[in-house]
Protein backbone atom coordinates (compact mmCIF):
# COMPACT_ATOMS: atom_id res chain seq x y z
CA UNK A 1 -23.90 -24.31 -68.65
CA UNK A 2 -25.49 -22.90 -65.72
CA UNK A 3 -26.73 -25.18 -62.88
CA UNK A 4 -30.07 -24.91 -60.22
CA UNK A 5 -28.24 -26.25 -57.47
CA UNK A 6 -25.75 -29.24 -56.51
CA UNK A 7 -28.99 -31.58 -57.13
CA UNK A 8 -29.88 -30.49 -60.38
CA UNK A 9 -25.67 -30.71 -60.71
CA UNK A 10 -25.58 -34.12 -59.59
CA UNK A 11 -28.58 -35.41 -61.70
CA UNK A 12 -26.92 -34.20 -64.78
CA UNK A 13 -23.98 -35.66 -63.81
CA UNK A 14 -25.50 -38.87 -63.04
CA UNK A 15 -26.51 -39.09 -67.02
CA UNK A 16 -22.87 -38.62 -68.14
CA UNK A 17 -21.79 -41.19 -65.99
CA UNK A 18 -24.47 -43.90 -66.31
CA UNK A 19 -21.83 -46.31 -68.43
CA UNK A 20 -20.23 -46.99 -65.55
CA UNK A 21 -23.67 -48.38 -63.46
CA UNK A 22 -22.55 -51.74 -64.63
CA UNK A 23 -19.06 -51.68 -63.32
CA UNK A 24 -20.48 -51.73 -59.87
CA UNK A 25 -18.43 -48.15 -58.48
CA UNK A 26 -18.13 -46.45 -55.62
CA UNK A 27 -19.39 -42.84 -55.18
CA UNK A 28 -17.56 -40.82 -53.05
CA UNK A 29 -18.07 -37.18 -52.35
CA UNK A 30 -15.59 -34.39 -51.07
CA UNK A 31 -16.71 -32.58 -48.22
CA UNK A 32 -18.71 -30.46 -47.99
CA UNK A 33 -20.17 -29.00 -51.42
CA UNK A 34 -19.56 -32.38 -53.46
CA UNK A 35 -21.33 -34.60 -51.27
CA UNK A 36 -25.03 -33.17 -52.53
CA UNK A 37 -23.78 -33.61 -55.50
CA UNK A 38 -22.44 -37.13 -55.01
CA UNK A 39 -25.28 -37.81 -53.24
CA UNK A 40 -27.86 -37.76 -56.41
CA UNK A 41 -25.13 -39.16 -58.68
CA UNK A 42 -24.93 -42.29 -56.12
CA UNK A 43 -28.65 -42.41 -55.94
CA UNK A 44 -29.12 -42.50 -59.95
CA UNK A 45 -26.49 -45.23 -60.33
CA UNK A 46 -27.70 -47.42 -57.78
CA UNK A 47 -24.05 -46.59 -56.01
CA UNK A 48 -23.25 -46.83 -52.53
CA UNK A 49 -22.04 -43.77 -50.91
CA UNK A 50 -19.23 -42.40 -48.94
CA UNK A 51 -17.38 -39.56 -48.02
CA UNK A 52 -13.50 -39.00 -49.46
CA UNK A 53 -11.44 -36.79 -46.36
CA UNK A 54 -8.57 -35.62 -47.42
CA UNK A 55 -5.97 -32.92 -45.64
CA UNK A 56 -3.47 -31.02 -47.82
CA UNK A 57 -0.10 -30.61 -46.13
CA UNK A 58 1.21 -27.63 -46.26
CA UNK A 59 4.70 -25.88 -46.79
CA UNK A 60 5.58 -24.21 -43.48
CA UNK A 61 5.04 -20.85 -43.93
CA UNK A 62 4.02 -21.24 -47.19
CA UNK A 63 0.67 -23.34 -46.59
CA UNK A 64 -1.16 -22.66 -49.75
CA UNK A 65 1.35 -24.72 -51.24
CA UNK A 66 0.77 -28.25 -50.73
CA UNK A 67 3.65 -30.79 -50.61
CA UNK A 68 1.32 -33.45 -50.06
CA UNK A 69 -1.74 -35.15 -48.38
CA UNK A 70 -3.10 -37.57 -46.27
CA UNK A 71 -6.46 -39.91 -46.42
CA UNK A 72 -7.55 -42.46 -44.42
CA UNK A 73 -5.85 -45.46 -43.42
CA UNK A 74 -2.43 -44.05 -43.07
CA UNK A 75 -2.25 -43.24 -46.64
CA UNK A 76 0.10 -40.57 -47.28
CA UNK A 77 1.21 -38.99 -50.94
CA UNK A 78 4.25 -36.87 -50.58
CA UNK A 79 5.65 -34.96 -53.66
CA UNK A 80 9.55 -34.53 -52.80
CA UNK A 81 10.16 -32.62 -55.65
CA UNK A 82 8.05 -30.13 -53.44
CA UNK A 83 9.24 -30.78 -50.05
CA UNK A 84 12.85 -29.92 -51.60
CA UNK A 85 12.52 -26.90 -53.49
CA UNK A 86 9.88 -25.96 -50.39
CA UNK A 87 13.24 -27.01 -48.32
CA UNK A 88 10.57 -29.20 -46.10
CA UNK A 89 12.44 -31.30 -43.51
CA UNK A 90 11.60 -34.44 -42.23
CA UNK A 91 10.68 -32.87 -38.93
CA UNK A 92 8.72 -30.00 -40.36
CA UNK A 93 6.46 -32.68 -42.37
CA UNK A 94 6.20 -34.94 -39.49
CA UNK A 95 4.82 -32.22 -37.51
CA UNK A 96 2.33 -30.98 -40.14
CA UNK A 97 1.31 -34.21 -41.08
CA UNK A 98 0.21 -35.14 -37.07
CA UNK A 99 -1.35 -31.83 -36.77
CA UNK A 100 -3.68 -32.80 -39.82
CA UNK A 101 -4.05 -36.21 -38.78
CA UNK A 102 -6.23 -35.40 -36.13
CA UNK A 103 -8.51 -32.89 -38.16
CA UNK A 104 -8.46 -35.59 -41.01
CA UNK A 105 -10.03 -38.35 -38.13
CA UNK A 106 -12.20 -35.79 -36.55
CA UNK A 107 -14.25 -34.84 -39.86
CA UNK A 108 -14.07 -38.85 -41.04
CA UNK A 109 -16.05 -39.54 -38.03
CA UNK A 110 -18.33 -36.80 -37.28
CA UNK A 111 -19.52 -37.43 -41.06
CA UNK A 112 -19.79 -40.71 -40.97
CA UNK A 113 -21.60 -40.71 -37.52
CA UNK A 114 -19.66 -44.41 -36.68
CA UNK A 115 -20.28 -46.14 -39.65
CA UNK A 116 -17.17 -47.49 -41.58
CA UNK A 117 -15.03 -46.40 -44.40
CA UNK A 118 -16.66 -48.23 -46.90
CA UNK A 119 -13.58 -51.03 -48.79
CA UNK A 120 -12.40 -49.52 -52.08
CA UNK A 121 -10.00 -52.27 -53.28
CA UNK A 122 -10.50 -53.52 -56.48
CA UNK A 123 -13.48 -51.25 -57.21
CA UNK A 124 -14.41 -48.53 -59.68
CA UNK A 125 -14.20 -45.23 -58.14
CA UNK A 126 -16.24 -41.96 -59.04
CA UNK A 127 -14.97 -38.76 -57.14
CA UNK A 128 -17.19 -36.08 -56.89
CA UNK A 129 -16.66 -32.09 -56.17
CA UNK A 130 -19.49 -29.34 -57.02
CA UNK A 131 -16.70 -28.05 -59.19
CA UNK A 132 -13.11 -27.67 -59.51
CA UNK A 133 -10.68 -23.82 -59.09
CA UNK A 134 -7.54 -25.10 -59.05
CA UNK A 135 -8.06 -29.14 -58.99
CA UNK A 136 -5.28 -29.84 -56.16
CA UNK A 137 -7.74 -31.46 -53.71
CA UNK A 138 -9.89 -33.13 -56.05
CA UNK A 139 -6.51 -34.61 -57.12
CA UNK A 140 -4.98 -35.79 -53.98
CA UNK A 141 -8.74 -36.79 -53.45
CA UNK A 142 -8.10 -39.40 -56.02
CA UNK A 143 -4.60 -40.30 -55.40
CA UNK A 144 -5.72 -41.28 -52.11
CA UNK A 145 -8.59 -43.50 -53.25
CA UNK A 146 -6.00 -45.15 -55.64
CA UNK A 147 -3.79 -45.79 -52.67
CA UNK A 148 -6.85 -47.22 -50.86
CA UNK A 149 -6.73 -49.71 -53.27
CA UNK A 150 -9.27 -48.21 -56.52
CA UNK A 151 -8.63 -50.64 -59.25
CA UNK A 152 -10.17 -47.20 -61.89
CA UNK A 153 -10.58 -43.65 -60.44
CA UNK A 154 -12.77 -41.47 -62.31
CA UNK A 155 -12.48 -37.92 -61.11
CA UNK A 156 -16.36 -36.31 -61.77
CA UNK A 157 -17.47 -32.42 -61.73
CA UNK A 158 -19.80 -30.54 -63.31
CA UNK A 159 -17.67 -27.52 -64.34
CA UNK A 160 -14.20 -26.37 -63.89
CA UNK A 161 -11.64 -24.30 -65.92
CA UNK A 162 -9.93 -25.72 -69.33
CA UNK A 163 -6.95 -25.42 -68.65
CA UNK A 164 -7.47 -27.40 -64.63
CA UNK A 165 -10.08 -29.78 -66.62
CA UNK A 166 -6.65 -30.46 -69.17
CA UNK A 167 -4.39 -30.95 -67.34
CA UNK A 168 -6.58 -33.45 -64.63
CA UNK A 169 -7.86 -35.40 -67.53
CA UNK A 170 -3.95 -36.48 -67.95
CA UNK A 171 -3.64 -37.02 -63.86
CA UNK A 172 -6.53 -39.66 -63.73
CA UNK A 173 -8.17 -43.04 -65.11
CA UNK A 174 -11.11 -41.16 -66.49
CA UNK A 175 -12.07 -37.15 -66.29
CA UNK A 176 -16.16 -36.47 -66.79
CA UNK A 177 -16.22 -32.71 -66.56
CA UNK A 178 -20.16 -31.26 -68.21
CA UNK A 179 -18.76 -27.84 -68.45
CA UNK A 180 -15.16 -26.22 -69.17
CA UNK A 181 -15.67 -22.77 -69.83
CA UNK A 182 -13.70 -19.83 -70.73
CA UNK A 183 -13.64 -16.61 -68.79
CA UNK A 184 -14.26 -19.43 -65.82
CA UNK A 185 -13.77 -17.14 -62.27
CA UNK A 186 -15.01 -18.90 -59.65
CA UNK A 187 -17.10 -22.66 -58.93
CA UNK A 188 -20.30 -20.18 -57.53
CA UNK A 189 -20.86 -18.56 -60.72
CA UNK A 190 -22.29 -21.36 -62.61
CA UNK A 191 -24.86 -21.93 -59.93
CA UNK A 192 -28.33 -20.04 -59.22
CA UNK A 193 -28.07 -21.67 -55.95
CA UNK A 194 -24.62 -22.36 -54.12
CA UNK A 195 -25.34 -21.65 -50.83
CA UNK A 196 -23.19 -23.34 -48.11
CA UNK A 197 -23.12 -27.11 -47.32
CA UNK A 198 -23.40 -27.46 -43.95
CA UNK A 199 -21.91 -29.95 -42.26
CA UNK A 200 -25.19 -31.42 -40.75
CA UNK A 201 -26.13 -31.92 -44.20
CA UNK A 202 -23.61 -33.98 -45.10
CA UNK A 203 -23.88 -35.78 -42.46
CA UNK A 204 -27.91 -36.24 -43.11
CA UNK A 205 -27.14 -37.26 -46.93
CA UNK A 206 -24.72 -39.73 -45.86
CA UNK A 207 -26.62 -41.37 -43.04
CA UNK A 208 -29.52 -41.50 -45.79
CA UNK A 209 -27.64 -43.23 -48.12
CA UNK A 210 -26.56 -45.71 -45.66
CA UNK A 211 -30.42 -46.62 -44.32
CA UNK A 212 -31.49 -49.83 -45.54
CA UNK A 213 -34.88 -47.87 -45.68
CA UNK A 214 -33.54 -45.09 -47.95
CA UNK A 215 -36.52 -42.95 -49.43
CA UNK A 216 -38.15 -44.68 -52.55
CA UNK A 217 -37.31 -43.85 -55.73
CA UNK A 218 -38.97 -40.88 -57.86
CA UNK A 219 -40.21 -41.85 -61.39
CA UNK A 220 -39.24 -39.01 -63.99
CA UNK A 221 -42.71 -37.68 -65.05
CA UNK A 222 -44.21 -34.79 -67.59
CA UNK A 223 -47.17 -32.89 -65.86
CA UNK A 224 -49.28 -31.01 -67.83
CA UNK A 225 -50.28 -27.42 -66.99
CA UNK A 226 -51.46 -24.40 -67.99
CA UNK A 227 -50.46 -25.27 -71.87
CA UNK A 228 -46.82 -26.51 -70.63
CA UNK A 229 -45.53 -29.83 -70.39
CA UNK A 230 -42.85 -29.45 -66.92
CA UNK A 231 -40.54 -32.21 -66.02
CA UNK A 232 -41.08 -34.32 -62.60
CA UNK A 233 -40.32 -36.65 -59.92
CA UNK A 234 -43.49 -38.80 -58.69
CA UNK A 235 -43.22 -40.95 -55.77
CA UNK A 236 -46.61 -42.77 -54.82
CA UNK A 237 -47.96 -42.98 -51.54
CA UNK A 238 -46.78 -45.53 -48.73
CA UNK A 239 -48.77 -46.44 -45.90
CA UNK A 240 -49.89 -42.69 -45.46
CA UNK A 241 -52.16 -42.92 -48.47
CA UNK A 242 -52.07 -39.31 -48.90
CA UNK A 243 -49.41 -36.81 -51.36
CA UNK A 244 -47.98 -33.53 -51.42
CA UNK A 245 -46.77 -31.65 -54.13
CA UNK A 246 -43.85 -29.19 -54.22
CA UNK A 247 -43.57 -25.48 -54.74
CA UNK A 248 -40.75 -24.65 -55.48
CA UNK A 249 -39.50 -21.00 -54.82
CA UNK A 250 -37.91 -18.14 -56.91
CA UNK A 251 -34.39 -19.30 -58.32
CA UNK A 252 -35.19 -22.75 -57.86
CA UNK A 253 -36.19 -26.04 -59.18
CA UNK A 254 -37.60 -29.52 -59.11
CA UNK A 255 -34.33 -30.32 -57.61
CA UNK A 256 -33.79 -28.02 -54.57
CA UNK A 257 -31.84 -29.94 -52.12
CA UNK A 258 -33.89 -28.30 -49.62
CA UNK A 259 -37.14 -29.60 -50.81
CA UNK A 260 -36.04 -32.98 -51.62
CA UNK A 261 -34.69 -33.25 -47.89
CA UNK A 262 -38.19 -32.21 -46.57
CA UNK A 263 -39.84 -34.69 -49.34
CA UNK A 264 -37.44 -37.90 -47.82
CA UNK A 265 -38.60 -37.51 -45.09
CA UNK A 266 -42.06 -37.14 -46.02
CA UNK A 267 -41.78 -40.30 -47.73
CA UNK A 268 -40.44 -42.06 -44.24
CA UNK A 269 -43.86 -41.51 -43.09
CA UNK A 270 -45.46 -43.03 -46.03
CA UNK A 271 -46.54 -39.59 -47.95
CA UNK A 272 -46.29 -39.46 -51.61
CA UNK A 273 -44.27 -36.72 -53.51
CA UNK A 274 -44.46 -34.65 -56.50
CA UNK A 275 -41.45 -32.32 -57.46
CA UNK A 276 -42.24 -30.17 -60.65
CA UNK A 277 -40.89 -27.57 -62.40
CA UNK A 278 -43.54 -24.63 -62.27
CA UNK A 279 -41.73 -22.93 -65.46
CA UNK A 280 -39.90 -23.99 -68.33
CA UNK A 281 -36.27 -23.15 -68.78
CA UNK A 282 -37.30 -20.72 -71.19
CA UNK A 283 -39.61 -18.70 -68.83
CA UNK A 284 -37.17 -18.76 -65.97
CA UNK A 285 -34.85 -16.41 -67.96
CA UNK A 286 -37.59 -13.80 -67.60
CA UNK A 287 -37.50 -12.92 -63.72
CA UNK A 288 -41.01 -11.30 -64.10
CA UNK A 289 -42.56 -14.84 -64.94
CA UNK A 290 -40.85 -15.75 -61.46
CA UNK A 291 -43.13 -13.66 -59.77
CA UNK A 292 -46.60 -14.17 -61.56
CA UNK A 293 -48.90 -15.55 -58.60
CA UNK A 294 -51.41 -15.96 -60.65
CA UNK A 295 -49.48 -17.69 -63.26
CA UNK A 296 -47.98 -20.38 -61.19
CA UNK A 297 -50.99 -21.10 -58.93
CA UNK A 298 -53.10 -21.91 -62.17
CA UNK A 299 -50.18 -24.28 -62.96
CA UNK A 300 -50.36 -25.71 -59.81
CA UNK A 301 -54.48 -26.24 -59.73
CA UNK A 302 -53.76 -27.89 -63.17
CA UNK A 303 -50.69 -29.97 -61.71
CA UNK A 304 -52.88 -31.13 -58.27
CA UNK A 305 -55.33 -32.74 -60.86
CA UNK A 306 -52.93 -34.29 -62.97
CA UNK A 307 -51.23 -35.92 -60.82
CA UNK A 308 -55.14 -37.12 -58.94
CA UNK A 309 -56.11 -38.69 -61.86
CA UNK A 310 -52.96 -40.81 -61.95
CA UNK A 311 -53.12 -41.19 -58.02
CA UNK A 312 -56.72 -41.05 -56.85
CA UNK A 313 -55.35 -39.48 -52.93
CA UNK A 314 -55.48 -36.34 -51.13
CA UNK A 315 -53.36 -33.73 -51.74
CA UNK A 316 -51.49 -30.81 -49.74
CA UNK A 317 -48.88 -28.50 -51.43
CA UNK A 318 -45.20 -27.48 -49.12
CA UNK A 319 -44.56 -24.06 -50.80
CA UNK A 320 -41.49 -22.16 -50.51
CA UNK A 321 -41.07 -18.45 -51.25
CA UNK A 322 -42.99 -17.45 -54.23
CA UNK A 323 -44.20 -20.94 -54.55
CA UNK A 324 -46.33 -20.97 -51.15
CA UNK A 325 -48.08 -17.84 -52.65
CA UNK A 326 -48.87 -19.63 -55.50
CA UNK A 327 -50.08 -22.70 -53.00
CA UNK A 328 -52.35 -20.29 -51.38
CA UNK A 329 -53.84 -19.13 -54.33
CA UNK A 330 -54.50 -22.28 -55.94
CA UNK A 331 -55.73 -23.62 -52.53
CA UNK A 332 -58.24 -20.53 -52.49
CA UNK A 333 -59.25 -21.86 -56.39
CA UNK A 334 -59.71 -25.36 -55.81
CA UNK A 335 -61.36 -25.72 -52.88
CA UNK A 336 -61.07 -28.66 -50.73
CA UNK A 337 -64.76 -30.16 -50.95
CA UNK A 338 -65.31 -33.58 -51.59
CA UNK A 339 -62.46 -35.36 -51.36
CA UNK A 340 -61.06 -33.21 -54.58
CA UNK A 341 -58.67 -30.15 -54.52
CA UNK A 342 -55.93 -28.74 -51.88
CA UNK A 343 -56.28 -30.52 -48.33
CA UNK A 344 -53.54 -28.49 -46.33
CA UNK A 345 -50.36 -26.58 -47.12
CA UNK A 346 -47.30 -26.00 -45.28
CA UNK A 347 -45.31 -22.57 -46.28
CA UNK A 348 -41.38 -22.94 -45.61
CA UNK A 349 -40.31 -19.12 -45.50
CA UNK A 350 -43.08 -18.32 -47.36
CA UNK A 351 -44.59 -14.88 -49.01
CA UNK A 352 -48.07 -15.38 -48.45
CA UNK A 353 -48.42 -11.63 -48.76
CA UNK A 354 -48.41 -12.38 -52.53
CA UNK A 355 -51.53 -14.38 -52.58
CA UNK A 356 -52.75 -11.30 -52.00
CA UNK A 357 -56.96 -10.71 -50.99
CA UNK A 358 -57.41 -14.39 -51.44
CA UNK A 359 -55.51 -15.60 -48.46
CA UNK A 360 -59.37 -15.18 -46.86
CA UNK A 361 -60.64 -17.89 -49.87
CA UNK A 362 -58.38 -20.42 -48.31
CA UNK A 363 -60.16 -23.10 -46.79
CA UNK A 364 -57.31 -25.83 -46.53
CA UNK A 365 -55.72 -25.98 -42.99
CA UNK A 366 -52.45 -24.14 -43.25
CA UNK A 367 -49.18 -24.04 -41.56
CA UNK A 368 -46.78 -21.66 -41.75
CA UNK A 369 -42.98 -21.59 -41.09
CA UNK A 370 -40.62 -18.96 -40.99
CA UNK A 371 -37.03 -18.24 -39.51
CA UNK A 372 -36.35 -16.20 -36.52
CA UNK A 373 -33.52 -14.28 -38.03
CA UNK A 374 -35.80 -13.73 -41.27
CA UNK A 375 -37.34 -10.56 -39.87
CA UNK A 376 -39.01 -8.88 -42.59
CA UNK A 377 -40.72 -12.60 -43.68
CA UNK A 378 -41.69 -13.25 -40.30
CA UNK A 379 -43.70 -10.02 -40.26
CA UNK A 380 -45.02 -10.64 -43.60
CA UNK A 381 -46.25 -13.70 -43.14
CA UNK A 382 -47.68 -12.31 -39.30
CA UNK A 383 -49.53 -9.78 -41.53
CA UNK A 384 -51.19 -12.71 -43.54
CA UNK A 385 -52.53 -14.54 -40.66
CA UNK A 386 -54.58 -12.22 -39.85
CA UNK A 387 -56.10 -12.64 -43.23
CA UNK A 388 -56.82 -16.26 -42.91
CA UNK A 389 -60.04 -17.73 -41.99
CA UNK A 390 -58.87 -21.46 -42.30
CA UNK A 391 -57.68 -23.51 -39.61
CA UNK A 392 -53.43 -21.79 -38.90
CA UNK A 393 -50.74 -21.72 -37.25
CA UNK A 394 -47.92 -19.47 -37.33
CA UNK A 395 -44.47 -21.61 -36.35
CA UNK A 396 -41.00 -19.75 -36.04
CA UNK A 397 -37.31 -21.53 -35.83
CA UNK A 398 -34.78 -19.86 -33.60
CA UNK A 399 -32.00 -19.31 -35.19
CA UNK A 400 -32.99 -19.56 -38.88
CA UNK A 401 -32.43 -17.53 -41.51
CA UNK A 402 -34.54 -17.46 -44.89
CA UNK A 403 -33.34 -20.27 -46.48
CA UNK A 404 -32.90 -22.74 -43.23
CA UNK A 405 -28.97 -23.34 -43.58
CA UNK A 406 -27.82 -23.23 -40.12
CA UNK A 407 -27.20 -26.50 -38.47
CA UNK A 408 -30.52 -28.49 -37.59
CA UNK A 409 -33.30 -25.96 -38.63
CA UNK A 410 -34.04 -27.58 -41.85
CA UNK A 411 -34.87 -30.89 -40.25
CA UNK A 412 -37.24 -28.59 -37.68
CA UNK A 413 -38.98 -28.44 -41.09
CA UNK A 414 -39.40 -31.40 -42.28
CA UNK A 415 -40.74 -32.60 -38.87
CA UNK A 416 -42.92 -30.00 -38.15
CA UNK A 417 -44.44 -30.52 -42.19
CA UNK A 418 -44.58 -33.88 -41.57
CA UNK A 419 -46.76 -33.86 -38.40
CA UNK A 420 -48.84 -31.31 -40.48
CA UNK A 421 -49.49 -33.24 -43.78
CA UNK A 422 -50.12 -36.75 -41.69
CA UNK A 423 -52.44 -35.21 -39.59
CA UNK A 424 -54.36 -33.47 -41.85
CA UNK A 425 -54.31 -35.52 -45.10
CA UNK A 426 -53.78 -38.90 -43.54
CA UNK A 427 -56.65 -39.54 -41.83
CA UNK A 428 -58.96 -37.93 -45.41
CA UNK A 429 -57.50 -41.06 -46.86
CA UNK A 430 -58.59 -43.65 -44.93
């Protein structure tokens, strides 16, 4: 089983584990790769969420091998079958354990930002990593939430070896593992996309969470286009009146963490989403289809009136990669006359080289972002300004790289999108 990214990891992961909605759990995530994950898994069950910190303690001189770990609230799990044959004194442990003590309450509060450890006694628990190598973490992970008090821990991943996922499922209340495979190497291998969590991420997912004002809801959805029925998330418009639909890039999907950051906080300023799939699984396989322009911009002209007729609002389109090429394009198709068609589109390290001689047909304003360390894009998409004859502008992010992972740059996005849609499509819909 091969995943998008931690989102689409999560969401599948979600499905497994809907039984337990009713048993009223706790999700928490391990930092930093299992919190996207946990984050979608807590959003689909209705869950609150929190963050599990946990610090191995190490063998001196030895300090892959763990003799322990600590979690919050001076919980402490010691194996001293360990600490003897590791001939561990009491000293030695002492000292590693106050040396990890203060990393352990540094991380639990820069995550958390102030907020508090959320009670776990008495509740259902649901750990969750992005995947599991050896297991040891994910297993003190839930030996501390048991000492915290978990009345059931249920230790969640999407993939991890047989033999770890064997011997776990004997270590816990309840193992849900979607994939065990053989000839298993490494967590990143069963993901298109497993770039680094940062930690301003987690941070942002967990704050999110928290908000009484969390993002609304997507409904699942089927949008027809171009002859292919593509799965969905549709969120109506708020107080904006006004939605954008999502282009999603090459390797990605409907549930690209980056894209549903920028679309929450679209959806704080009262903007509608729609997150599609531009190909089916089938034609993903085939990286040609990946980069047919003219292919995915029909199916994006087709999706932008789908989803009118079902919401009577202006549109705009946030591209990304290949997909704001395919924005472009359609934009160029549809027009903007009317009321009807494209009515701006924001391009987050965009290739609107591939759109090709009808970058000068565009007549919805467009905005276009690109990273300051992402050279070669930067001049690309320089090269297409020129080409456009519709209200631009041409915004760059020190300090980011193509796909906006260092700390801060992604929200640069979402801001500078959001400003861009509101302006533009807002005031059409009033």
């Amino acid at each position: 089983m091969l995943f998008a990214d931690r989102a689409d990891a999560g969401q599948q992961l979600a499905e497994a584990l809907r039984p337990l909605a009713t048993s009223d759990p706790v999700v928490l995530g391990l930092p930093r790769g299992g919190v996207p994950v946990a984050y979608r898994v807590a959003r689909e069950l209705g869950a609150p969420l929190d963050v599990i910190v946990v610090r191995k303690l190490g063998v001196p001189y030895h300090p892959e091998l763990g003799f322990g770990a600590i979690g919050e609230g001076g919980v402490r799990v010691i194996s001293e079958d360990i600490m003897r044959r590791g001939r561990v004194s009491q000293e030695d442990a002492a000292a590693v354990e106050r040396a990890e003590e203060a990393e352990l309450h540094r991380r639990a509060e820069a995550f958390r930002g102030g907020r508090p450890r959320l009670p776990l006694t008495g509740r259902t628990v649901i750990v969750v990593d992005d995947g599991i190598a050896t297991g040891a973490t994910a297993l003190a992970a839930c030996e501390v939430a048991r000492a915290q008090g978990a009345a059931h821990v249920v230790l969640a991943v999407p993939v991890a070896p047989p033999d770890a996922a064997e011997r776990l499922g004997g270590q816990v209340d309840e193992l849900v593992c979607l994939s065990a495979p053989y000839g298993f190497s490494a967590v990143g291998e069963w993901y298109r996309d497993f770039g680094q969590t940062p930690d301003e991420e987690v941070v942002s997912l967990l704050a999110r969470a928290a908000a009484p004002d969390s993002p609304r809801a997507g409904v699942e959805v089927a949008v027809e286009a171009g002859g292919a029925v593509l799965p969905g998330a549709l969120t109506e418009p708020g107080d904006a009146g006004a939605l954008v639909v999502f282009a999603h890039g090459s390797g990605s999907s409907r549930h690209s963490p980056r894209n549903r950051a920028v679309a929450e906080v679209l959806h704080r300023a009262g903007l509608g989403t729609l997150l599609f799939d531009l190909l089916t699984p089938a034609e993903e396989s085939d990286r040609a289809n990946v980069f047919d322009i003219d292919t995915l911009a029909g199916r994006l002209v087709d999706a932008t009136a789908w989803v009118q007729r079902r919401v009577p609002a202006p549109v705009g389109v946030f591209g990304a990669s290949t997909g704001a090429a395919a924005a472009l394009r359609a934009a160029a198709a549809v027009g903007t006359g009317n009321g009807a068609g494209i009515g701006a589109v924001v391009s987050r390290g965009g290739r609107p080289d591939l759109a090709g001689d009808r970058l000068g047909d565009v007549r919805a304003p467009t905005l276009l972002i690109v990273g300051g360390d992402d050279p070669r894009v930067l001049e690309l998409n320089q090269q297409a300004q020129t080409a456009l004859r519709c209200e631009n502008r041409l915004d760059v992010i020190t300090g980011a790289t193509h796909l906006f992972e260092e700390p801060g740059t992604l929200d640069e996005v979402a801001e500078l999108a959001r400003e861009w849609f509101t302006g533009h499509l807002a005031a059409r819909a009033t």
